[in-house]
ModelCIF file with pLDDT and N, C-alpha, C, O atoms, coordinates in Angstrom:
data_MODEL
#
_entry.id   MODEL 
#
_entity.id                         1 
_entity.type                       polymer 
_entity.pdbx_number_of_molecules   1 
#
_entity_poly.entity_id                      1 
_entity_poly.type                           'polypeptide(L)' 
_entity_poly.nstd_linkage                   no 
_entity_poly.nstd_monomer                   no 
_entity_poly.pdbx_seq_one_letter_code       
;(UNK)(UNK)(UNK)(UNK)(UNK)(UNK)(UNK)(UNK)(UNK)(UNK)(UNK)(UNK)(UNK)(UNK)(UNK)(UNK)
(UNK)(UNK)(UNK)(UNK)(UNK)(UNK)(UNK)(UNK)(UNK)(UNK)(UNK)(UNK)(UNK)(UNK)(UNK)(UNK)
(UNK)(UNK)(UNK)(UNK)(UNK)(UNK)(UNK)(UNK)(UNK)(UNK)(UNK)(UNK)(UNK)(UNK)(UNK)(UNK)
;
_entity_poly.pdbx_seq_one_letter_code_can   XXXXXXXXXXXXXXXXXXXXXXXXXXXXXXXXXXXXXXXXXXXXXXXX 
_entity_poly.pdbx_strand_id                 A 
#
loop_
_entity_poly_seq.entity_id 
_entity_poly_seq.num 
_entity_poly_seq.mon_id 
_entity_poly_seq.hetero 
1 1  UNK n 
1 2  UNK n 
1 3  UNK n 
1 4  UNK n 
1 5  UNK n 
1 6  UNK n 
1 7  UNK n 
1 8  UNK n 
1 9  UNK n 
1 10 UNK n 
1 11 UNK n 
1 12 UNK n 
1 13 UNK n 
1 14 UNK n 
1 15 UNK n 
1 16 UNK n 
1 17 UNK n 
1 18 UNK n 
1 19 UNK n 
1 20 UNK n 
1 21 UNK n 
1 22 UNK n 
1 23 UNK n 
1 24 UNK n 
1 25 UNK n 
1 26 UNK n 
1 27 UNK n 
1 28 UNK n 
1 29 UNK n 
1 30 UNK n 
1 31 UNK n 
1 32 UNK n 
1 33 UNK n 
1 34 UNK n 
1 35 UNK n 
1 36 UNK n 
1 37 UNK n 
1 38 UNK n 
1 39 UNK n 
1 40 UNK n 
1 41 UNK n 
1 42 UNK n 
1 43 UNK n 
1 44 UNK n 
1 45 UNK n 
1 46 UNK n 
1 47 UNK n 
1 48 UNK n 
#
_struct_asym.id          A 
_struct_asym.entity_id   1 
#
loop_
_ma_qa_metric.id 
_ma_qa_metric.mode 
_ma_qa_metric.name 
_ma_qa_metric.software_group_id 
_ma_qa_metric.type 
1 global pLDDT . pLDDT 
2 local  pLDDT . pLDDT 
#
_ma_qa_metric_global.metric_id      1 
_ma_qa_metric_global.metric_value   93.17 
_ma_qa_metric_global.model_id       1 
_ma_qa_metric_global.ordinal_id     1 
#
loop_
_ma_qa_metric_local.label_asym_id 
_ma_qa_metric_local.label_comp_id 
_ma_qa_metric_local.label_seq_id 
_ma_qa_metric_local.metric_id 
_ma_qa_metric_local.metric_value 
_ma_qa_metric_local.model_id 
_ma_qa_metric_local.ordinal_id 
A UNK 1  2 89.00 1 1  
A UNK 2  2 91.00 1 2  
A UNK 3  2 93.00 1 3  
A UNK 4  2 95.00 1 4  
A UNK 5  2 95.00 1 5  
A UNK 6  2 95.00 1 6  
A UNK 7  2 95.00 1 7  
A UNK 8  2 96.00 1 8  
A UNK 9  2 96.00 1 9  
A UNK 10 2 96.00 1 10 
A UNK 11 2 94.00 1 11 
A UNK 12 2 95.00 1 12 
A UNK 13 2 96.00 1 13 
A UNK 14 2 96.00 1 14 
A UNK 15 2 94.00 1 15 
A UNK 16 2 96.00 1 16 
A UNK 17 2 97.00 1 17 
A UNK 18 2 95.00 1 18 
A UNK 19 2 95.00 1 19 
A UNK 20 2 93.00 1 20 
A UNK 21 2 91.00 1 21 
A UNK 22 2 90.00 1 22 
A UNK 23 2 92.00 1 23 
A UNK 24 2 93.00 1 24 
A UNK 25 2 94.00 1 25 
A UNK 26 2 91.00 1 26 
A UNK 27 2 88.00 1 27 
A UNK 28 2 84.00 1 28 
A UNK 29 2 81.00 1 29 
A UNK 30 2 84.00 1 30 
A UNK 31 2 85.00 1 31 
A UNK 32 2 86.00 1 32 
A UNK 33 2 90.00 1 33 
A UNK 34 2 92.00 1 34 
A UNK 35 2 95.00 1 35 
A UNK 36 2 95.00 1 36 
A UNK 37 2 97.00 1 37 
A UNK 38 2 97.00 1 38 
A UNK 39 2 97.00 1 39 
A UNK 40 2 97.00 1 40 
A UNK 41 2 96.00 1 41 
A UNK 42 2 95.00 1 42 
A UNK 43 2 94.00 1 43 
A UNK 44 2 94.00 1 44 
A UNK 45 2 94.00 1 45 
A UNK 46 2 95.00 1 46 
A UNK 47 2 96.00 1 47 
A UNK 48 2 97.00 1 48 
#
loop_
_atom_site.group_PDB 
_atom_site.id 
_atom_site.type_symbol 
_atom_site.label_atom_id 
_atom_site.label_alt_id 
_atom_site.label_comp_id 
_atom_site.label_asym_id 
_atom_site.label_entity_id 
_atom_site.label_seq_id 
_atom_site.pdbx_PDB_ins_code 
_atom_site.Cartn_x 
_atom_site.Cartn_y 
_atom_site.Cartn_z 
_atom_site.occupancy 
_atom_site.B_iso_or_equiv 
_atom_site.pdbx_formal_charge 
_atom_site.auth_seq_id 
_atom_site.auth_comp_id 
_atom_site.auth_asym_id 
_atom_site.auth_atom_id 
_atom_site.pdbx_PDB_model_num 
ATOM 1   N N  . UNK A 1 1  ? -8.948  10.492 72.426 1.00 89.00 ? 1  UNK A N  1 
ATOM 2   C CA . UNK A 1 1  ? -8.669  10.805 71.022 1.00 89.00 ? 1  UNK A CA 1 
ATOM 3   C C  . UNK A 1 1  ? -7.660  11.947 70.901 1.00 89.00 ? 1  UNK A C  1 
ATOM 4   O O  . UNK A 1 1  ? -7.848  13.043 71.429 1.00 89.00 ? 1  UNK A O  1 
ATOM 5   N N  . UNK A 1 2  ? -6.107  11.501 69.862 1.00 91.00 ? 2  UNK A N  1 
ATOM 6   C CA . UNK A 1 2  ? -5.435  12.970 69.774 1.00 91.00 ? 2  UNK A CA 1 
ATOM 7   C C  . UNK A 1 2  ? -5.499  13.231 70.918 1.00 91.00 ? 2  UNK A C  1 
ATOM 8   O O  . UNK A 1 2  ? -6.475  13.919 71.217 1.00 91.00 ? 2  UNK A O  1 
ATOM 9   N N  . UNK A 1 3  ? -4.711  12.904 71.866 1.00 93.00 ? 3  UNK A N  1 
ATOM 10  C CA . UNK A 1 3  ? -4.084  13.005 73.202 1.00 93.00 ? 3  UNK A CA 1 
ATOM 11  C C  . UNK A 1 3  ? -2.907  14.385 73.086 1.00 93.00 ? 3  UNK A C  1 
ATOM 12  O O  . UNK A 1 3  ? -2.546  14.819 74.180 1.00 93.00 ? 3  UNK A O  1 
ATOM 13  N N  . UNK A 1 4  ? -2.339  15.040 71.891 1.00 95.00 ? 4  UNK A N  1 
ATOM 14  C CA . UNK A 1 4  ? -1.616  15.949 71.930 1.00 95.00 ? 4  UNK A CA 1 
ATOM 15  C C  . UNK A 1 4  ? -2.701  17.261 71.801 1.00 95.00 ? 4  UNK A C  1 
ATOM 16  O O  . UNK A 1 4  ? -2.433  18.369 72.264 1.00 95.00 ? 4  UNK A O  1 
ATOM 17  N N  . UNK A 1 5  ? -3.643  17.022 71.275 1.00 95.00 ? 5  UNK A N  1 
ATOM 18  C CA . UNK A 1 5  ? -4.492  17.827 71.481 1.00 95.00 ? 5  UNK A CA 1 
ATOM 19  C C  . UNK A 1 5  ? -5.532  18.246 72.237 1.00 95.00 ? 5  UNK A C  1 
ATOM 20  O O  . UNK A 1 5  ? -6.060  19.356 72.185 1.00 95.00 ? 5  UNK A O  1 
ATOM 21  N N  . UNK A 1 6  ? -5.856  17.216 73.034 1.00 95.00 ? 6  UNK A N  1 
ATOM 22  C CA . UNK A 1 6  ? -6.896  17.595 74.015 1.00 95.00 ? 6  UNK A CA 1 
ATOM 23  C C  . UNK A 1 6  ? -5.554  18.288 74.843 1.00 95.00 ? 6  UNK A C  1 
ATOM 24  O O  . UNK A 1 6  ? -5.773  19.498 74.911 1.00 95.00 ? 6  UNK A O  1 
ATOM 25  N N  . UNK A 1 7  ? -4.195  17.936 75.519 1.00 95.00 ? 7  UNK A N  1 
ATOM 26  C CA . UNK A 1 7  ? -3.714  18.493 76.134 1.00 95.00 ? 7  UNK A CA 1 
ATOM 27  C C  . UNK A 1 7  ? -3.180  20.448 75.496 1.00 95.00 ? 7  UNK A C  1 
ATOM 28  O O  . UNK A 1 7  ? -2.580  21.291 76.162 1.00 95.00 ? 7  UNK A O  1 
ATOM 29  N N  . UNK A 1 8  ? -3.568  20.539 74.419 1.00 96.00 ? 8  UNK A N  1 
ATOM 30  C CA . UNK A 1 8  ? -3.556  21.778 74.155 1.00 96.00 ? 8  UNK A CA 1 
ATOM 31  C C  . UNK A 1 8  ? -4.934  22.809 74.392 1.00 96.00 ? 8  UNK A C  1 
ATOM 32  O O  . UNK A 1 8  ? -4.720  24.017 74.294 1.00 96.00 ? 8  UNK A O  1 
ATOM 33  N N  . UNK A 1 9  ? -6.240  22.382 74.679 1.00 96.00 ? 9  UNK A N  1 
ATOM 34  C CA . UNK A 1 9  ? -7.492  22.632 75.233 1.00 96.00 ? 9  UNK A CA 1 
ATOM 35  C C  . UNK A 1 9  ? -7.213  23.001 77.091 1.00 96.00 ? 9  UNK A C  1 
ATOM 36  O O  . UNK A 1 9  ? -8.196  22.797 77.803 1.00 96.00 ? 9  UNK A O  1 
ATOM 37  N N  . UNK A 1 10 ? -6.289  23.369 77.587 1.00 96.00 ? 10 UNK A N  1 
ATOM 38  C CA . UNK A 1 10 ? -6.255  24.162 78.633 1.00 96.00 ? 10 UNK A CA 1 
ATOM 39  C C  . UNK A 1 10 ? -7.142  24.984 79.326 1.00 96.00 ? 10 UNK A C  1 
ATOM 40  O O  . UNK A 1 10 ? -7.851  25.672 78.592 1.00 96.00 ? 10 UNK A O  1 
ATOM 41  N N  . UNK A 1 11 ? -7.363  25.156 80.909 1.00 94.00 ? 11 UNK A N  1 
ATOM 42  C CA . UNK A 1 11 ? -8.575  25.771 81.223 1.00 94.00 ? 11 UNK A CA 1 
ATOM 43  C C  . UNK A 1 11 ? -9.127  27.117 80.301 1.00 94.00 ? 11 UNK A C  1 
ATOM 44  O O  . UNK A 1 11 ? -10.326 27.269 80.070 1.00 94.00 ? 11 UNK A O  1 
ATOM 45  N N  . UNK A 1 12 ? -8.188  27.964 79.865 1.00 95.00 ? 12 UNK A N  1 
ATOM 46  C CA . UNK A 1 12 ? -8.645  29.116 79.277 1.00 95.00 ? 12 UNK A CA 1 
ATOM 47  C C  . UNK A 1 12 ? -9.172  28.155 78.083 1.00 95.00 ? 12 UNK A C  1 
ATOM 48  O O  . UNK A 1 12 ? -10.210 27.493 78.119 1.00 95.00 ? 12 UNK A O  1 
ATOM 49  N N  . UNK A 1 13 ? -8.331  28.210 77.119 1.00 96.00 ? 13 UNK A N  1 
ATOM 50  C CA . UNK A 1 13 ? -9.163  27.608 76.221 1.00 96.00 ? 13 UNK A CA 1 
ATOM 51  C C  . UNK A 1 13 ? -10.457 26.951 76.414 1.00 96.00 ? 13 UNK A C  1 
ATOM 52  O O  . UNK A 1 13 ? -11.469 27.497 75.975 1.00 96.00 ? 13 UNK A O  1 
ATOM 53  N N  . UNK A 1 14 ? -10.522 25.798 77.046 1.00 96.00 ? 14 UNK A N  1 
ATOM 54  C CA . UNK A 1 14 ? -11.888 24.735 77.656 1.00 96.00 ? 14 UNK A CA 1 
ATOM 55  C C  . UNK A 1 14 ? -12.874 26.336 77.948 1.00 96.00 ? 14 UNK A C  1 
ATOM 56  O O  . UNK A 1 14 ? -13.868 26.621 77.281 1.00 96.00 ? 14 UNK A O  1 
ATOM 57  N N  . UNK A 1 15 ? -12.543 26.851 78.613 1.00 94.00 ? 15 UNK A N  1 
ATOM 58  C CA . UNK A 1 15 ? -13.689 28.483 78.893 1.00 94.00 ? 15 UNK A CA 1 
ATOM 59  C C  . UNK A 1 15 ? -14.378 28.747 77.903 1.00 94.00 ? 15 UNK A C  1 
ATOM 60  O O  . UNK A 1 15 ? -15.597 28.897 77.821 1.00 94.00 ? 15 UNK A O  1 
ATOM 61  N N  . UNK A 1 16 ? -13.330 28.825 76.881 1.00 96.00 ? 16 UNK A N  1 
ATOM 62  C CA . UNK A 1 16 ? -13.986 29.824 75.669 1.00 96.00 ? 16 UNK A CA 1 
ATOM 63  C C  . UNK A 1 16 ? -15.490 28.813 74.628 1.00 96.00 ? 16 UNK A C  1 
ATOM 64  O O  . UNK A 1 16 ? -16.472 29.186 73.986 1.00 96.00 ? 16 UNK A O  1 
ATOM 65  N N  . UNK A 1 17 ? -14.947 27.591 74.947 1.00 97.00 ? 17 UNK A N  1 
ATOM 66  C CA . UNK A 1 17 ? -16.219 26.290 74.822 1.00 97.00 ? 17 UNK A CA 1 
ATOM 67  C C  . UNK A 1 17 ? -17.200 26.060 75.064 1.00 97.00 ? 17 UNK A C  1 
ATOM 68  O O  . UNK A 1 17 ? -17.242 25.428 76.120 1.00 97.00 ? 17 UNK A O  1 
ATOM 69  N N  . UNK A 1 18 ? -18.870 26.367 74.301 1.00 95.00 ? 18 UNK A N  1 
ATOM 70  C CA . UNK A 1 18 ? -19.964 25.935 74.761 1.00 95.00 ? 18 UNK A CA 1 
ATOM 71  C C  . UNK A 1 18 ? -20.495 25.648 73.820 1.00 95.00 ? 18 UNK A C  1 
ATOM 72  O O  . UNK A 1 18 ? -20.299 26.196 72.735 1.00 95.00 ? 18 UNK A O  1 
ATOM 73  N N  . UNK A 1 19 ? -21.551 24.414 74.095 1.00 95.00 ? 19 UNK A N  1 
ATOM 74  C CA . UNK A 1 19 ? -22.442 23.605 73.323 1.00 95.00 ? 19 UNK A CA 1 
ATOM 75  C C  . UNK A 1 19 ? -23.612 24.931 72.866 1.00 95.00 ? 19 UNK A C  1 
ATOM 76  O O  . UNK A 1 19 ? -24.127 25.754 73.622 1.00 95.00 ? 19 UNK A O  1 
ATOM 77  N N  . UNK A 1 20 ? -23.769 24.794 71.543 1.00 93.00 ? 20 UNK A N  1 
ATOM 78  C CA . UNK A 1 20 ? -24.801 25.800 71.265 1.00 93.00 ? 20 UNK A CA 1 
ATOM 79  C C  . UNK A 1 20 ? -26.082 25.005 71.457 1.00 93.00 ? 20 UNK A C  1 
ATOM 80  O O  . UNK A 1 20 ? -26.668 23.966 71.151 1.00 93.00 ? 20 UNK A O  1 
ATOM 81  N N  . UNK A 1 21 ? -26.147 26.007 72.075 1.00 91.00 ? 21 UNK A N  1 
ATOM 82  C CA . UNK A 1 21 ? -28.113 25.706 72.686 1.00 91.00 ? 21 UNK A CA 1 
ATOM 83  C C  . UNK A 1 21 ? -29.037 25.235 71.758 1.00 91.00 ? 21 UNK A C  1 
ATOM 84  O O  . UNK A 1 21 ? -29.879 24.428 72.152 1.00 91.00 ? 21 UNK A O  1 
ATOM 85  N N  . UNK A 1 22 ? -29.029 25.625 70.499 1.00 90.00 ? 22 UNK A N  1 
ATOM 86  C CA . UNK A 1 22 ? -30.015 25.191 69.035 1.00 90.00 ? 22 UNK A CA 1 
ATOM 87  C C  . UNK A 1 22 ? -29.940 23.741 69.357 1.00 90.00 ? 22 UNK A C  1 
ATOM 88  O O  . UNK A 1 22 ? -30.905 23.054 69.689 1.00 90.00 ? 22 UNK A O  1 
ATOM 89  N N  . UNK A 1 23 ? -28.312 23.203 69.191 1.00 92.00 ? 23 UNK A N  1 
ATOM 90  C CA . UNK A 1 23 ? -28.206 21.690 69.255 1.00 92.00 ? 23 UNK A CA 1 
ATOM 91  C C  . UNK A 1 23 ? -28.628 20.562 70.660 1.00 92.00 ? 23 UNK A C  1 
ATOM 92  O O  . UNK A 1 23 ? -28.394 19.380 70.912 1.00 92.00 ? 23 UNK A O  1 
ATOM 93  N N  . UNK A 1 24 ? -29.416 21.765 71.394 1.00 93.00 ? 24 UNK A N  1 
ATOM 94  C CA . UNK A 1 24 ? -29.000 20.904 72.730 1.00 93.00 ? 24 UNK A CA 1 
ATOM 95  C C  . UNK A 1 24 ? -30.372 19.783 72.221 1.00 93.00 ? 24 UNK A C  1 
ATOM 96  O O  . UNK A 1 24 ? -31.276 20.052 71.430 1.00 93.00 ? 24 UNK A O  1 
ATOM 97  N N  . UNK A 1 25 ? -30.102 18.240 73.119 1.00 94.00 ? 25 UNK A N  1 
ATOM 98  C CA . UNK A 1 25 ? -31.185 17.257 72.872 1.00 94.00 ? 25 UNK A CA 1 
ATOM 99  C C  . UNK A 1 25 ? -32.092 17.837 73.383 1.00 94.00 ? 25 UNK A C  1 
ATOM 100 O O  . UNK A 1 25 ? -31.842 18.556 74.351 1.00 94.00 ? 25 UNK A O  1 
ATOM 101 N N  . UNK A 1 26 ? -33.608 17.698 72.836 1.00 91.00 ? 26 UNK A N  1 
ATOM 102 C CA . UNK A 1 26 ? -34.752 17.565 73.279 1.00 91.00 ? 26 UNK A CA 1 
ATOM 103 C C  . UNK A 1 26 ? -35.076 19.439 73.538 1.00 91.00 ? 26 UNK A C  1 
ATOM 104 O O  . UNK A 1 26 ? -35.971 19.957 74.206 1.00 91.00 ? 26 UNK A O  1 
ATOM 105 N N  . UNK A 1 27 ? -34.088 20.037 72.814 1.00 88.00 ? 27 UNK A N  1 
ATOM 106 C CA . UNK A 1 27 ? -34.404 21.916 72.464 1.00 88.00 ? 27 UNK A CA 1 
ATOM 107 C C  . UNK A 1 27 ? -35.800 22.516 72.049 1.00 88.00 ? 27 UNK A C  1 
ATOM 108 O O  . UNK A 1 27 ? -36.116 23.702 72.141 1.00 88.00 ? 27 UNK A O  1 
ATOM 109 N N  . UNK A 1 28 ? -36.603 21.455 71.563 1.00 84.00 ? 28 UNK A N  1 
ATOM 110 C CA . UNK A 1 28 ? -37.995 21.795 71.466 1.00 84.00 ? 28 UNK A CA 1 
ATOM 111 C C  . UNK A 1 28 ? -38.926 20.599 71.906 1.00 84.00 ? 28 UNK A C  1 
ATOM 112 O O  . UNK A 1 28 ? -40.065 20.400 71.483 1.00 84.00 ? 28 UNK A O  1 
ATOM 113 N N  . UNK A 1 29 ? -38.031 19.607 73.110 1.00 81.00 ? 29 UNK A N  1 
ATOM 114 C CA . UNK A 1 29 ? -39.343 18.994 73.494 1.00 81.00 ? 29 UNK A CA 1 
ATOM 115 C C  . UNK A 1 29 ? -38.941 17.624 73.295 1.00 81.00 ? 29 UNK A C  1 
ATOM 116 O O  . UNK A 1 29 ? -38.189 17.423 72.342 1.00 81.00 ? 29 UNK A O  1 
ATOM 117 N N  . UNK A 1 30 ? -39.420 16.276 74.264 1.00 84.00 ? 30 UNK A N  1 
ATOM 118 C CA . UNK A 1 30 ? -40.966 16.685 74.839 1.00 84.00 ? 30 UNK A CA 1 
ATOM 119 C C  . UNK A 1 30 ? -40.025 16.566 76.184 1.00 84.00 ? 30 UNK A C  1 
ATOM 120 O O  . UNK A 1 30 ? -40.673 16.250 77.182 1.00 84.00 ? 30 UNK A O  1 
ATOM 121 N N  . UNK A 1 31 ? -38.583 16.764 76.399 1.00 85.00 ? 31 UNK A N  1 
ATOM 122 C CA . UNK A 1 31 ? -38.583 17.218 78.192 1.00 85.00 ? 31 UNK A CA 1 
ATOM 123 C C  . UNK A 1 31 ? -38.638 18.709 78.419 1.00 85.00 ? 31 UNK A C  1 
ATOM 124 O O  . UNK A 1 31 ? -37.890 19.451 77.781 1.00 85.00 ? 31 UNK A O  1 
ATOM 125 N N  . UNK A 1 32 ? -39.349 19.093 79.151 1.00 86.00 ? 32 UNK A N  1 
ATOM 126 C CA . UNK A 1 32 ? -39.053 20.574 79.852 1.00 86.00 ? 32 UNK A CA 1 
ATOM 127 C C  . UNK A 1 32 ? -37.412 21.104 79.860 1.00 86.00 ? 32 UNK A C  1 
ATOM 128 O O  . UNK A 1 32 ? -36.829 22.185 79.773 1.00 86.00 ? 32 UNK A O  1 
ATOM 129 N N  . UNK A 1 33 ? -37.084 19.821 80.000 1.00 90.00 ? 33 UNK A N  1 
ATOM 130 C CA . UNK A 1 33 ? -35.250 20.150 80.332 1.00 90.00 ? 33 UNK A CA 1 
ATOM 131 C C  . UNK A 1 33 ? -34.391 20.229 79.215 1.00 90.00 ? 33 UNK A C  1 
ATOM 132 O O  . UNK A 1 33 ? -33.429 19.516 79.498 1.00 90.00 ? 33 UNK A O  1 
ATOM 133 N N  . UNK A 1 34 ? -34.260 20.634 78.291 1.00 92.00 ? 34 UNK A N  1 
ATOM 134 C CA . UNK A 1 34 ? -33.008 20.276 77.203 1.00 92.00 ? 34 UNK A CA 1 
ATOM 135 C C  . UNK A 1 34 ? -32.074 19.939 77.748 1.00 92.00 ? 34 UNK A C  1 
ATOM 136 O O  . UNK A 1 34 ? -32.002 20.490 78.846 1.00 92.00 ? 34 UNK A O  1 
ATOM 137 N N  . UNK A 1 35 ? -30.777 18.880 77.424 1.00 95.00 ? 35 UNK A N  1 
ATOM 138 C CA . UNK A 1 35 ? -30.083 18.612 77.569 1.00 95.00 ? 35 UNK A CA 1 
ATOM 139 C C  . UNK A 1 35 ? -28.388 19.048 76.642 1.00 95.00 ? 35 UNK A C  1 
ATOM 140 O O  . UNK A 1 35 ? -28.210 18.705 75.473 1.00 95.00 ? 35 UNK A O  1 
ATOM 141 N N  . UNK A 1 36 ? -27.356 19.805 77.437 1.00 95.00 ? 36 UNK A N  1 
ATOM 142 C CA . UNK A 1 36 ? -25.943 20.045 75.979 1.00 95.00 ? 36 UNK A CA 1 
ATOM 143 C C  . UNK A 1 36 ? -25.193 19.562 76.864 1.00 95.00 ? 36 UNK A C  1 
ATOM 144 O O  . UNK A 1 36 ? -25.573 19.124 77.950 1.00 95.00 ? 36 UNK A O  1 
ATOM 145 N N  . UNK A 1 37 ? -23.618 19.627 76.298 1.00 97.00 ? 37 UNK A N  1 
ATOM 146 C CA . UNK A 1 37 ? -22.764 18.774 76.479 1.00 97.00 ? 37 UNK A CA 1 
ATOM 147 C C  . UNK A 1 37 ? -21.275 19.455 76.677 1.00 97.00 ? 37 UNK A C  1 
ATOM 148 O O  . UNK A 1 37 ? -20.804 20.342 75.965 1.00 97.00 ? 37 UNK A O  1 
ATOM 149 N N  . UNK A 1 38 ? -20.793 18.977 77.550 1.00 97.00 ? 38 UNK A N  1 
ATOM 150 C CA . UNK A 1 38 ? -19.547 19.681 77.996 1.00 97.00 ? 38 UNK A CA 1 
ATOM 151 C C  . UNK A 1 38 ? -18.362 19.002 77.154 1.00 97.00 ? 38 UNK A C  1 
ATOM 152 O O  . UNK A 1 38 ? -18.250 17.798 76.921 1.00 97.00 ? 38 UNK A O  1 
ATOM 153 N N  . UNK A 1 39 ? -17.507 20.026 76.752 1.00 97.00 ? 39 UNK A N  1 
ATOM 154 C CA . UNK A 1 39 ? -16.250 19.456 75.534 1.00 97.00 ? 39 UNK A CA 1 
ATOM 155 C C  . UNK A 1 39 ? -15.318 18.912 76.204 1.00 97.00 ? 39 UNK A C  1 
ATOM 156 O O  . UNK A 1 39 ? -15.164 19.299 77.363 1.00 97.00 ? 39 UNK A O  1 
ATOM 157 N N  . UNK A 1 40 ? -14.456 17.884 75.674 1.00 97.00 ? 40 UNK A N  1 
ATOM 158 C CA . UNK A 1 40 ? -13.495 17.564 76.279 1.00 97.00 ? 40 UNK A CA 1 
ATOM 159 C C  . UNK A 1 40 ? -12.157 18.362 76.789 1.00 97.00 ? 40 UNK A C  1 
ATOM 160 O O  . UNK A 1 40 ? -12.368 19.568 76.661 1.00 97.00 ? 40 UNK A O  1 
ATOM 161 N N  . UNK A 1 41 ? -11.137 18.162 77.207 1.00 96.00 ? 41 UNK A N  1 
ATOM 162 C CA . UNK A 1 41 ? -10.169 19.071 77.325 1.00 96.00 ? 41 UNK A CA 1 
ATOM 163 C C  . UNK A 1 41 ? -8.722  18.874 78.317 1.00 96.00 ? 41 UNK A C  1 
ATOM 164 O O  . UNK A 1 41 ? -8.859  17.736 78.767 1.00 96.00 ? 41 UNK A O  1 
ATOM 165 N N  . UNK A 1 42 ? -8.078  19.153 78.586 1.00 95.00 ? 42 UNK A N  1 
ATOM 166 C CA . UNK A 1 42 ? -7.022  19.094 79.470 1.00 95.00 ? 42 UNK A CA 1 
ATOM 167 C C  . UNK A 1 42 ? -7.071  17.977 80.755 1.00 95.00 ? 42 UNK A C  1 
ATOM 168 O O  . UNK A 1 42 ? -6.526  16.920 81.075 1.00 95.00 ? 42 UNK A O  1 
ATOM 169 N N  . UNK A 1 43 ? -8.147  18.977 81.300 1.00 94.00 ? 43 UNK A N  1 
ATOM 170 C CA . UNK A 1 43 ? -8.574  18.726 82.574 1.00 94.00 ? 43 UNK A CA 1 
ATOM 171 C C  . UNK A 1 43 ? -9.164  17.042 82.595 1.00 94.00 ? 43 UNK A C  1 
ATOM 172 O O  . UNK A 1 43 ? -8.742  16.117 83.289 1.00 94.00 ? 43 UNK A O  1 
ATOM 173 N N  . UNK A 1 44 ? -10.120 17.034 81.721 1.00 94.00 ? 44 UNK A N  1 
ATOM 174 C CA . UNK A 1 44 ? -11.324 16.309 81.375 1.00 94.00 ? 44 UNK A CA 1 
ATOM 175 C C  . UNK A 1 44 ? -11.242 15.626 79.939 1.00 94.00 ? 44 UNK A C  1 
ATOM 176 O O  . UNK A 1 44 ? -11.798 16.123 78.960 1.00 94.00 ? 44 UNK A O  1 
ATOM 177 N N  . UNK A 1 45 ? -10.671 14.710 79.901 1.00 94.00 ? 45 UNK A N  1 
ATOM 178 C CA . UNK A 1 45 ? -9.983  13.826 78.708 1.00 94.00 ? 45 UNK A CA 1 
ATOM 179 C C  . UNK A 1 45 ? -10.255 12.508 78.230 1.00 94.00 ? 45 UNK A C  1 
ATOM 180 O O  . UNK A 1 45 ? -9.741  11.868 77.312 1.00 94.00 ? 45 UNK A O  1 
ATOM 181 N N  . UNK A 1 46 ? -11.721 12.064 79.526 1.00 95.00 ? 46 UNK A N  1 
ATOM 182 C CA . UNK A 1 46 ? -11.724 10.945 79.118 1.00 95.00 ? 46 UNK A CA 1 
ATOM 183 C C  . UNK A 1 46 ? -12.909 10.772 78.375 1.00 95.00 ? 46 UNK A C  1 
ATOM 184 O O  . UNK A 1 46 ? -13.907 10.753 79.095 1.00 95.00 ? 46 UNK A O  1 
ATOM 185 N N  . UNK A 1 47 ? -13.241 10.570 76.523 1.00 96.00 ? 47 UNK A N  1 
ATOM 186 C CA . UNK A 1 47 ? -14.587 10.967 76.401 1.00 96.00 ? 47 UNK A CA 1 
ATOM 187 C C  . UNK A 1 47 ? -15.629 9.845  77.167 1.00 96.00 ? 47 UNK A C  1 
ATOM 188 O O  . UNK A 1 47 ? -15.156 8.824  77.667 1.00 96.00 ? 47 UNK A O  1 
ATOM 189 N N  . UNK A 1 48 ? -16.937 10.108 77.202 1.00 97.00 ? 48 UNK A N  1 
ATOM 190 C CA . UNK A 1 48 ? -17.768 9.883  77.791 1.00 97.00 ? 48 UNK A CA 1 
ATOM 191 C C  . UNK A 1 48 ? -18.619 9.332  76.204 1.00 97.00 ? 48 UNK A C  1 
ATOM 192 O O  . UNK A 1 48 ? -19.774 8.905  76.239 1.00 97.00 ? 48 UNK A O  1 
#
């Protein structure tokens, strides 16, 4: 998606990127594990 823009998401940028924890799946249950999600970016462009 917007291929001119994921190539503007560069490692620094991609750094400054994290899934907030509130949103992560399953943040209150029922896995022990919550699950978040890594953003797309430069590097890493192909979404999932």
């Amino acid at each position: 998606p917007r291929p001119e823009v994921i190539q503007r998401i560069d490692y620094d940028a991609h750094g400054k990127i994290r899934f907030k924890p509130q949103e992560a799946l399953w943040a209150d249950g029922p896995s022990p594990w919550p699950v978040t999600f890594f953003h797309l970016g430069r590097f890493f462009y192909k979404p999932v």
